[in-house]
Structure formats: C-alpha cells, structure tokens
PDB file of N, CA and C in Angstrom:
ATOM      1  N   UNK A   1     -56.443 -17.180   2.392  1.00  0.00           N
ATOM      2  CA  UNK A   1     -55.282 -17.048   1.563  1.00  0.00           C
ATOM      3  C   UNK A   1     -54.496 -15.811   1.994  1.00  0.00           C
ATOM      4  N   UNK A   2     -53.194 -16.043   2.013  1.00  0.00           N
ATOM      5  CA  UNK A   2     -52.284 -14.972   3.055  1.00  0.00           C
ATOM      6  C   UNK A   2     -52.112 -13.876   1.489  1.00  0.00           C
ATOM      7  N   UNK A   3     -51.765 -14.952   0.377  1.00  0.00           N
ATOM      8  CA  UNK A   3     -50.898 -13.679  -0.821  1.00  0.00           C
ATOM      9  C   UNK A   3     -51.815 -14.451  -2.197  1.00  0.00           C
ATOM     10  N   UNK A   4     -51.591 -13.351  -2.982  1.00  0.00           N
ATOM     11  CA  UNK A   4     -52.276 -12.943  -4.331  1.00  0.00           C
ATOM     12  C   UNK A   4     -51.446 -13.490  -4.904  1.00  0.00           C
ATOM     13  N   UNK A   5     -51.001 -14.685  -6.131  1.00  0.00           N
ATOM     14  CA  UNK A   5     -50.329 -14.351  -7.379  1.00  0.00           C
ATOM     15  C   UNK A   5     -51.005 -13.733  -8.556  1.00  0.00           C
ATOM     16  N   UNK A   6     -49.892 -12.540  -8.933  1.00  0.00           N
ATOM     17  CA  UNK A   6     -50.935 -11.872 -10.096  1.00  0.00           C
ATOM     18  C   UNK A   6     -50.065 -11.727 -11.257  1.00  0.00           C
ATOM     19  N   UNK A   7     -51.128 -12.068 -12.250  1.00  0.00           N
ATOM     20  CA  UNK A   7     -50.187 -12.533 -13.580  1.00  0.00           C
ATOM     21  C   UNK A   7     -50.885 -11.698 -15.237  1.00  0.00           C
ATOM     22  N   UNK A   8     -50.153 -10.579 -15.543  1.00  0.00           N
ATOM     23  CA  UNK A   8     -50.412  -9.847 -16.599  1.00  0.00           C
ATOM     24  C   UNK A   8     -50.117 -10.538 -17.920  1.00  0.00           C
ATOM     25  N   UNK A   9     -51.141 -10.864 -18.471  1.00  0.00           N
ATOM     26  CA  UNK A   9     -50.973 -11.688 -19.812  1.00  0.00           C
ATOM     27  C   UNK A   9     -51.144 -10.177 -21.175  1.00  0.00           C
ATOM     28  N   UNK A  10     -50.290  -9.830 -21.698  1.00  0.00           N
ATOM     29  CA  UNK A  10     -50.134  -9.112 -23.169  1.00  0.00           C
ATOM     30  C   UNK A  10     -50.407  -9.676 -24.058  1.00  0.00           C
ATOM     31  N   UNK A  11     -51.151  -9.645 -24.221  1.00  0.00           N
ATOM     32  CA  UNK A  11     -51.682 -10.601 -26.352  1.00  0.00           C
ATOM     33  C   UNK A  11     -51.632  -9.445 -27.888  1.00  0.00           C
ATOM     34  N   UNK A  12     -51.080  -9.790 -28.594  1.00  0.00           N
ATOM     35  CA  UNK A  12     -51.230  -8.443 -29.532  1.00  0.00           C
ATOM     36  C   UNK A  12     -49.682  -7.701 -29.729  1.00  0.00           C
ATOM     37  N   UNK A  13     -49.289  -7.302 -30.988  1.00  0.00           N
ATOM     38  CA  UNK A  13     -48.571  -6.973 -31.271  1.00  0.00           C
ATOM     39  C   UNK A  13     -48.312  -5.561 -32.231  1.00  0.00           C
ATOM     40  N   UNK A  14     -48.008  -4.272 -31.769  1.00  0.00           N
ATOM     41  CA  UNK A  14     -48.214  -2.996 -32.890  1.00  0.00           C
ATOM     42  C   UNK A  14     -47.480  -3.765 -34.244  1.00  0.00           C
ATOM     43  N   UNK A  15     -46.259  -4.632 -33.887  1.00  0.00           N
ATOM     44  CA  UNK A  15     -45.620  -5.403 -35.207  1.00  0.00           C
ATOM     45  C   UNK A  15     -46.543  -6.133 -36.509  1.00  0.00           C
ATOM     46  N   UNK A  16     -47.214  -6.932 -35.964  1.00  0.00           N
ATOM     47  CA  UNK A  16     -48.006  -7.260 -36.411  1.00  0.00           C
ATOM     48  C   UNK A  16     -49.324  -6.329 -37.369  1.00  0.00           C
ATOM     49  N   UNK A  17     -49.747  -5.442 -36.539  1.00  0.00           N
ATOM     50  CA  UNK A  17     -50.869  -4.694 -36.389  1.00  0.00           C
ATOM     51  C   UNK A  17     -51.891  -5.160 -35.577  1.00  0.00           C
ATOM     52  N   UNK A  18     -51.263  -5.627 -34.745  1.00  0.00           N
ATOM     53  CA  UNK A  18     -53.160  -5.734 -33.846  1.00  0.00           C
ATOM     54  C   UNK A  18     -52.414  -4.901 -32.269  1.00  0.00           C
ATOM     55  N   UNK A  19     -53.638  -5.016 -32.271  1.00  0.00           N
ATOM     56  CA  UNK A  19     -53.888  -4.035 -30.700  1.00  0.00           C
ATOM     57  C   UNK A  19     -53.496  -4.692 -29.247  1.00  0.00           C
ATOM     58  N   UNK A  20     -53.122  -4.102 -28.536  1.00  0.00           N
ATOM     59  CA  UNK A  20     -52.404  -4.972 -27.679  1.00  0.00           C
ATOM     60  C   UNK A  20     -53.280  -4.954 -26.154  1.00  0.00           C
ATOM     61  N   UNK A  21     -53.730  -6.066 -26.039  1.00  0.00           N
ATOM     62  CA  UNK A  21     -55.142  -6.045 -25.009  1.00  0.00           C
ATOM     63  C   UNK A  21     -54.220  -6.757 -23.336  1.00  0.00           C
ATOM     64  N   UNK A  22     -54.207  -6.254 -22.101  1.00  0.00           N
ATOM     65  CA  UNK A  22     -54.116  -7.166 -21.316  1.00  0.00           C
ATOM     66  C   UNK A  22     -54.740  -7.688 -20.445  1.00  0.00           C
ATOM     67  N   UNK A  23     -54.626  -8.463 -19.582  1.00  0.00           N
ATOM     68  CA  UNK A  23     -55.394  -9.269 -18.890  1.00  0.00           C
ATOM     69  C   UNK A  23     -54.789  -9.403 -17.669  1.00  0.00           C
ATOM     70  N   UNK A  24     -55.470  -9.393 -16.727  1.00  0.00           N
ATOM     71  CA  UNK A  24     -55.052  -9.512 -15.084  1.00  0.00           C
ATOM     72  C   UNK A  24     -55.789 -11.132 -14.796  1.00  0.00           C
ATOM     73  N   UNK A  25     -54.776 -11.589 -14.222  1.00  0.00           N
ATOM     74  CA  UNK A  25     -55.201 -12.966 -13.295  1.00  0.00           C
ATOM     75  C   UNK A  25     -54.629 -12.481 -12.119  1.00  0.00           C
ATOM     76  N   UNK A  26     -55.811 -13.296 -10.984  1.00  0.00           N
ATOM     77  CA  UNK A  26     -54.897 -13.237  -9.653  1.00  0.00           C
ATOM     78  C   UNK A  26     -55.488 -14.132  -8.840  1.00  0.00           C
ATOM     79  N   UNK A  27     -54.920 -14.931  -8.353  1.00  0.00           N
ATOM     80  CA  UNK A  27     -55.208 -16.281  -8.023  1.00  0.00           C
ATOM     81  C   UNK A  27     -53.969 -16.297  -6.839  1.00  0.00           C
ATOM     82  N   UNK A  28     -55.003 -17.049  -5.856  1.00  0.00           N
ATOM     83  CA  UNK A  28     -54.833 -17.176  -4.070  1.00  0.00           C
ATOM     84  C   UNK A  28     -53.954 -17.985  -3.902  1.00  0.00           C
ATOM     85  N   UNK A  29     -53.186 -18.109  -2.881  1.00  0.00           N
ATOM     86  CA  UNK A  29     -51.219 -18.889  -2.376  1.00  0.00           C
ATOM     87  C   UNK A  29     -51.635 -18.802  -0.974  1.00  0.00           C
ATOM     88  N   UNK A  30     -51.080 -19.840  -0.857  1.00  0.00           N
ATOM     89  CA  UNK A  30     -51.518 -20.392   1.079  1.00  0.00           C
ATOM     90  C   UNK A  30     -50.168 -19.304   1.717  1.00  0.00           C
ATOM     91  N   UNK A  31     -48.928 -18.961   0.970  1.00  0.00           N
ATOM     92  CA  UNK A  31     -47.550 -18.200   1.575  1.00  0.00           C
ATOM     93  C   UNK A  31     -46.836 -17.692  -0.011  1.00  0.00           C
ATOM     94  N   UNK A  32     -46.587 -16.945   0.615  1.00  0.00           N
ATOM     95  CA  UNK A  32     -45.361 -16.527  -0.234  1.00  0.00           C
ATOM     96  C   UNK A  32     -44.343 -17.409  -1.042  1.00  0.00           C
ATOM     97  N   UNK A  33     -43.880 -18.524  -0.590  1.00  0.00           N
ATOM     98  CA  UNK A  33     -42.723 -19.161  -0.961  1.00  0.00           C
ATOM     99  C   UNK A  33     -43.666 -20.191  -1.831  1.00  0.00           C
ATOM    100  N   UNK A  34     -45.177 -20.367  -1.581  1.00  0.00           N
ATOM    101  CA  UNK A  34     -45.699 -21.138  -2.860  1.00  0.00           C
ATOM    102  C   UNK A  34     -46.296 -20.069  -3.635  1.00  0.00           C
ATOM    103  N   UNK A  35     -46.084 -19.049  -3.679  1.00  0.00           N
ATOM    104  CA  UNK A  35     -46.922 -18.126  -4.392  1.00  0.00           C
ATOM    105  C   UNK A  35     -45.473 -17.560  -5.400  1.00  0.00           C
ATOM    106  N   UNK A  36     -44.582 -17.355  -5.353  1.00  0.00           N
ATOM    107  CA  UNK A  36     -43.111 -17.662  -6.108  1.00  0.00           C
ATOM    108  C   UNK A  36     -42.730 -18.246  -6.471  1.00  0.00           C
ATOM    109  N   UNK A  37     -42.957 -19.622  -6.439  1.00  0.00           N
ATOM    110  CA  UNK A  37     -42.952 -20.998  -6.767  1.00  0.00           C
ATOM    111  C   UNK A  37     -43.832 -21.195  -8.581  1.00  0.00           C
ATOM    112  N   UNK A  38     -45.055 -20.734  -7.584  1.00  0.00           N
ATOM    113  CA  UNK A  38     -46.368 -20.530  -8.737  1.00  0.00           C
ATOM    114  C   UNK A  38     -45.737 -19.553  -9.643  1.00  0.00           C
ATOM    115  N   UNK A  39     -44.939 -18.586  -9.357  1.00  0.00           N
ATOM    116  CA  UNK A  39     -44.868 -17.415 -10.353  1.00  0.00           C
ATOM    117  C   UNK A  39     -44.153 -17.827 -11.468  1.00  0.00           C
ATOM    118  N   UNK A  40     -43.054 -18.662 -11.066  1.00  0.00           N
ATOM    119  CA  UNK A  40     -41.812 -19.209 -12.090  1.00  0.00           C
ATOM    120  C   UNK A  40     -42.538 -19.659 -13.217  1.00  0.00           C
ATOM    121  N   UNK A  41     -43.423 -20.608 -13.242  1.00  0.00           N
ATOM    122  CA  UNK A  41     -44.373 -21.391 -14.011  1.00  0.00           C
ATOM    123  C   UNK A  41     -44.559 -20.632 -15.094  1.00  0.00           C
ATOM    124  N   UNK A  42     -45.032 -19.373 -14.677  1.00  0.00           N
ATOM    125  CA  UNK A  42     -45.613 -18.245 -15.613  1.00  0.00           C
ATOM    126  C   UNK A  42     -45.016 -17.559 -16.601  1.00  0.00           C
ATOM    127  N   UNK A  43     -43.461 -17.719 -16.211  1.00  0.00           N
ATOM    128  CA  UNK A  43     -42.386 -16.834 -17.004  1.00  0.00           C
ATOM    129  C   UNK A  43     -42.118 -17.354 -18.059  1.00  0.00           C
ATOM    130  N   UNK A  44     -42.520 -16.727 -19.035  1.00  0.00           N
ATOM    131  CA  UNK A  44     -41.891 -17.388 -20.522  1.00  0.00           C
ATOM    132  C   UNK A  44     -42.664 -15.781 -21.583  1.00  0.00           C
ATOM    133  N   UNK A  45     -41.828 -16.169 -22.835  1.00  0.00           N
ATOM    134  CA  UNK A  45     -42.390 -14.371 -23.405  1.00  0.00           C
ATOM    135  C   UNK A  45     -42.242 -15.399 -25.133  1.00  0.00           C
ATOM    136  N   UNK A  46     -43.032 -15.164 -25.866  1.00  0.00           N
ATOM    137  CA  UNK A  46     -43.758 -15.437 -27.070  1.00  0.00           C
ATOM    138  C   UNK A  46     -43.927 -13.951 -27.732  1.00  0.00           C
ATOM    139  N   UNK A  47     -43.409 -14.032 -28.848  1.00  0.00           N
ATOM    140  CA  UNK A  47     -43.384 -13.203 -30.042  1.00  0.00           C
ATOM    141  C   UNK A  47     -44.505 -12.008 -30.072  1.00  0.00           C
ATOM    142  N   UNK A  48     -46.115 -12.611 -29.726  1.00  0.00           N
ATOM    143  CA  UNK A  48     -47.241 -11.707 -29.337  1.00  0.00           C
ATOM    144  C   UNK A  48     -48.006 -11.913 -28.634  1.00  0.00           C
ATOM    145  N   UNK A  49     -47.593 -12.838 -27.248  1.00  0.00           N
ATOM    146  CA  UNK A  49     -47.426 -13.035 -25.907  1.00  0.00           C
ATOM    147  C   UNK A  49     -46.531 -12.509 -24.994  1.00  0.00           C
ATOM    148  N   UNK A  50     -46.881 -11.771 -23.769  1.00  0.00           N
ATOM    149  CA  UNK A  50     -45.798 -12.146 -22.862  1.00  0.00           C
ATOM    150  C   UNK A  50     -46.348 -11.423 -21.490  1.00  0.00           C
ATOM    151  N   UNK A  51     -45.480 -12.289 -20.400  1.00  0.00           N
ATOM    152  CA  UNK A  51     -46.260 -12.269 -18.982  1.00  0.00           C
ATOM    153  C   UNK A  51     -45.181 -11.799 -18.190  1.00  0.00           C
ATOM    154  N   UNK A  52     -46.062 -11.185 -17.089  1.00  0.00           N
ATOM    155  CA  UNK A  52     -45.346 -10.296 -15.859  1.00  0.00           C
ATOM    156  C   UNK A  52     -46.021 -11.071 -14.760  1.00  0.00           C
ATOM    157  N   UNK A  53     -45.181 -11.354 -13.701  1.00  0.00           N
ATOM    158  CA  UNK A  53     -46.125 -12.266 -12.502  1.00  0.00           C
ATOM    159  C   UNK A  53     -45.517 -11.883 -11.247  1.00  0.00           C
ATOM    160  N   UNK A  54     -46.299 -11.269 -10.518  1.00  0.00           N
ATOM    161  CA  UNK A  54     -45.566 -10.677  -8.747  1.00  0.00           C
ATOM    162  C   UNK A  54     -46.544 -10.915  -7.887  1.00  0.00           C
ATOM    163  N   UNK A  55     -46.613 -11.155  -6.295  1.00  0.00           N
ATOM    164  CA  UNK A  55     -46.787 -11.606  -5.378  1.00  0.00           C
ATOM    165  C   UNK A  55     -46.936 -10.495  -4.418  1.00  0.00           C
ATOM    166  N   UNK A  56     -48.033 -10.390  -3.753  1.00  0.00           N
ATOM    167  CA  UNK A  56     -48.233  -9.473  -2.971  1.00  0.00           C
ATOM    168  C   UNK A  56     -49.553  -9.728  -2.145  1.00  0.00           C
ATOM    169  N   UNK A  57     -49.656  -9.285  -1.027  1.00  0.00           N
ATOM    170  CA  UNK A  57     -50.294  -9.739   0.229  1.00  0.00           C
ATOM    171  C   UNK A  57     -52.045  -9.529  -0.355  1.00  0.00           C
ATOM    172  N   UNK A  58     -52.302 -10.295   0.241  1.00  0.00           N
ATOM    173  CA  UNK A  58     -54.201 -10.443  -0.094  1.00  0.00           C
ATOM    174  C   UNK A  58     -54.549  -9.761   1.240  1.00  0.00           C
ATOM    175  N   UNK A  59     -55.442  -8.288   0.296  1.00  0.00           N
ATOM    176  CA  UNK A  59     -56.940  -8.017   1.027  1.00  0.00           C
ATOM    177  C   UNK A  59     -57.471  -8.597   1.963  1.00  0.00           C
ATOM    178  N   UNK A  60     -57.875  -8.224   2.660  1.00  0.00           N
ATOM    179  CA  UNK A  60     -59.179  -8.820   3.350  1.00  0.00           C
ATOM    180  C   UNK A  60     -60.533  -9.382   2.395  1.00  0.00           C
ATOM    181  N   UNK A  61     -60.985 -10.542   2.169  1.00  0.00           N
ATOM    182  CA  UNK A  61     -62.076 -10.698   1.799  1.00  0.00           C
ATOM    183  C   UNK A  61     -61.778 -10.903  -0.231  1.00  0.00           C
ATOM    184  N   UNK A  62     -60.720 -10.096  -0.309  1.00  0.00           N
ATOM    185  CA  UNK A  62     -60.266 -10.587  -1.959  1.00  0.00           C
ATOM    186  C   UNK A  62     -60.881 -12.227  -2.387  1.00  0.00           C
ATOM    187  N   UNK A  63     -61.277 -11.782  -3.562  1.00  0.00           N
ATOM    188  CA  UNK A  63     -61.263 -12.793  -4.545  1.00  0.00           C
ATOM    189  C   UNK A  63     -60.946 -13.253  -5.254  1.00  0.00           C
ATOM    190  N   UNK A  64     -60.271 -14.519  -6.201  1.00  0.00           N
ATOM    191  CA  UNK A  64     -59.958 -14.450  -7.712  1.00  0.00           C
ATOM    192  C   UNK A  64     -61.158 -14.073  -8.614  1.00  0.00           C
ATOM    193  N   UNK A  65     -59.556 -13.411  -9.839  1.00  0.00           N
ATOM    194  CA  UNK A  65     -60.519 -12.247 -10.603  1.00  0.00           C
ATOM    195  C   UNK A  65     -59.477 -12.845 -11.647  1.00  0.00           C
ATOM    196  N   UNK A  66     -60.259 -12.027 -12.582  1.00  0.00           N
ATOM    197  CA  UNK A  66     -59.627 -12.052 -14.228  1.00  0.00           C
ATOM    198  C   UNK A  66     -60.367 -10.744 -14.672  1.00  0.00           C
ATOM    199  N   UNK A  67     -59.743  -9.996 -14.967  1.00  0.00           N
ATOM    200  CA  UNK A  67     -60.486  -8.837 -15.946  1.00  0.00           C
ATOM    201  C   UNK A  67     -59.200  -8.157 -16.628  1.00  0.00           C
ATOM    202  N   UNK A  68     -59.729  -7.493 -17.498  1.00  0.00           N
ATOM    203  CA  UNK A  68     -58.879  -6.962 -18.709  1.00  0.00           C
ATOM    204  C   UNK A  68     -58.408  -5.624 -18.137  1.00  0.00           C
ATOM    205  N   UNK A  69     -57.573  -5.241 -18.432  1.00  0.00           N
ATOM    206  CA  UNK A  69     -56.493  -3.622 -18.295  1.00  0.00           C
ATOM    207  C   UNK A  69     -56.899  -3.151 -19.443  1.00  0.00           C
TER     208      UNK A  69
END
C-alpha cells in the first residue's frame, strides 16, 4: 500500500456534558487519487460527531490501526 487514509472520529460534546474522546482510523489506498476518493465518503459533521480525513504516504511495513487520541 503506497498511502494511509486517516480518519479522526470526535464523539462527545462539552454541550452536552460528556467528554470528548477521539479515535484514529487508518486504513491502506493502492494511490492517492483512491485514497481521496475514500476520504470524501468520510466527510459529514453530526451535532456530537464529527470527522477529519487526510492522506499521506505509508511507512514502510505500516499497518491498519484504530486506537484512541
């Protein structure tokens, strides 16, 4: 896999009162132009949701991951 899509999920709202936890995805794109493609998908923002998604070259040896910020 040439590039990373990586996608910051926010859950939680100080409005509300809850705590605002995020989450890293990053999941493998054969190129760039499908890895931007993939990103569009992602864009949308919810009241005590909302996502950030950018594209950037894969490591050597990288894996998909999910872990929390």
């Amino acid at each position: 896999m040439k590039f990373m899509l990586i996608i910051l999920i926010t859950m939680g709202s100080p409005v509300i009162g809850e705590e605002q936890k995020t989450f890293e995805l990053r999941i493998p794109q054969e190129s760039k132009e499908m890895c931007l493609k993939s990103a569009r998908v992602f864009k949308f923002s919810l009241p005590v949701i909302s996502m950030q998604t950018r594209c950037v070259r894969s490591k050597t040896n990288e894996e998909p991951k999910l872990e929390q910020t």
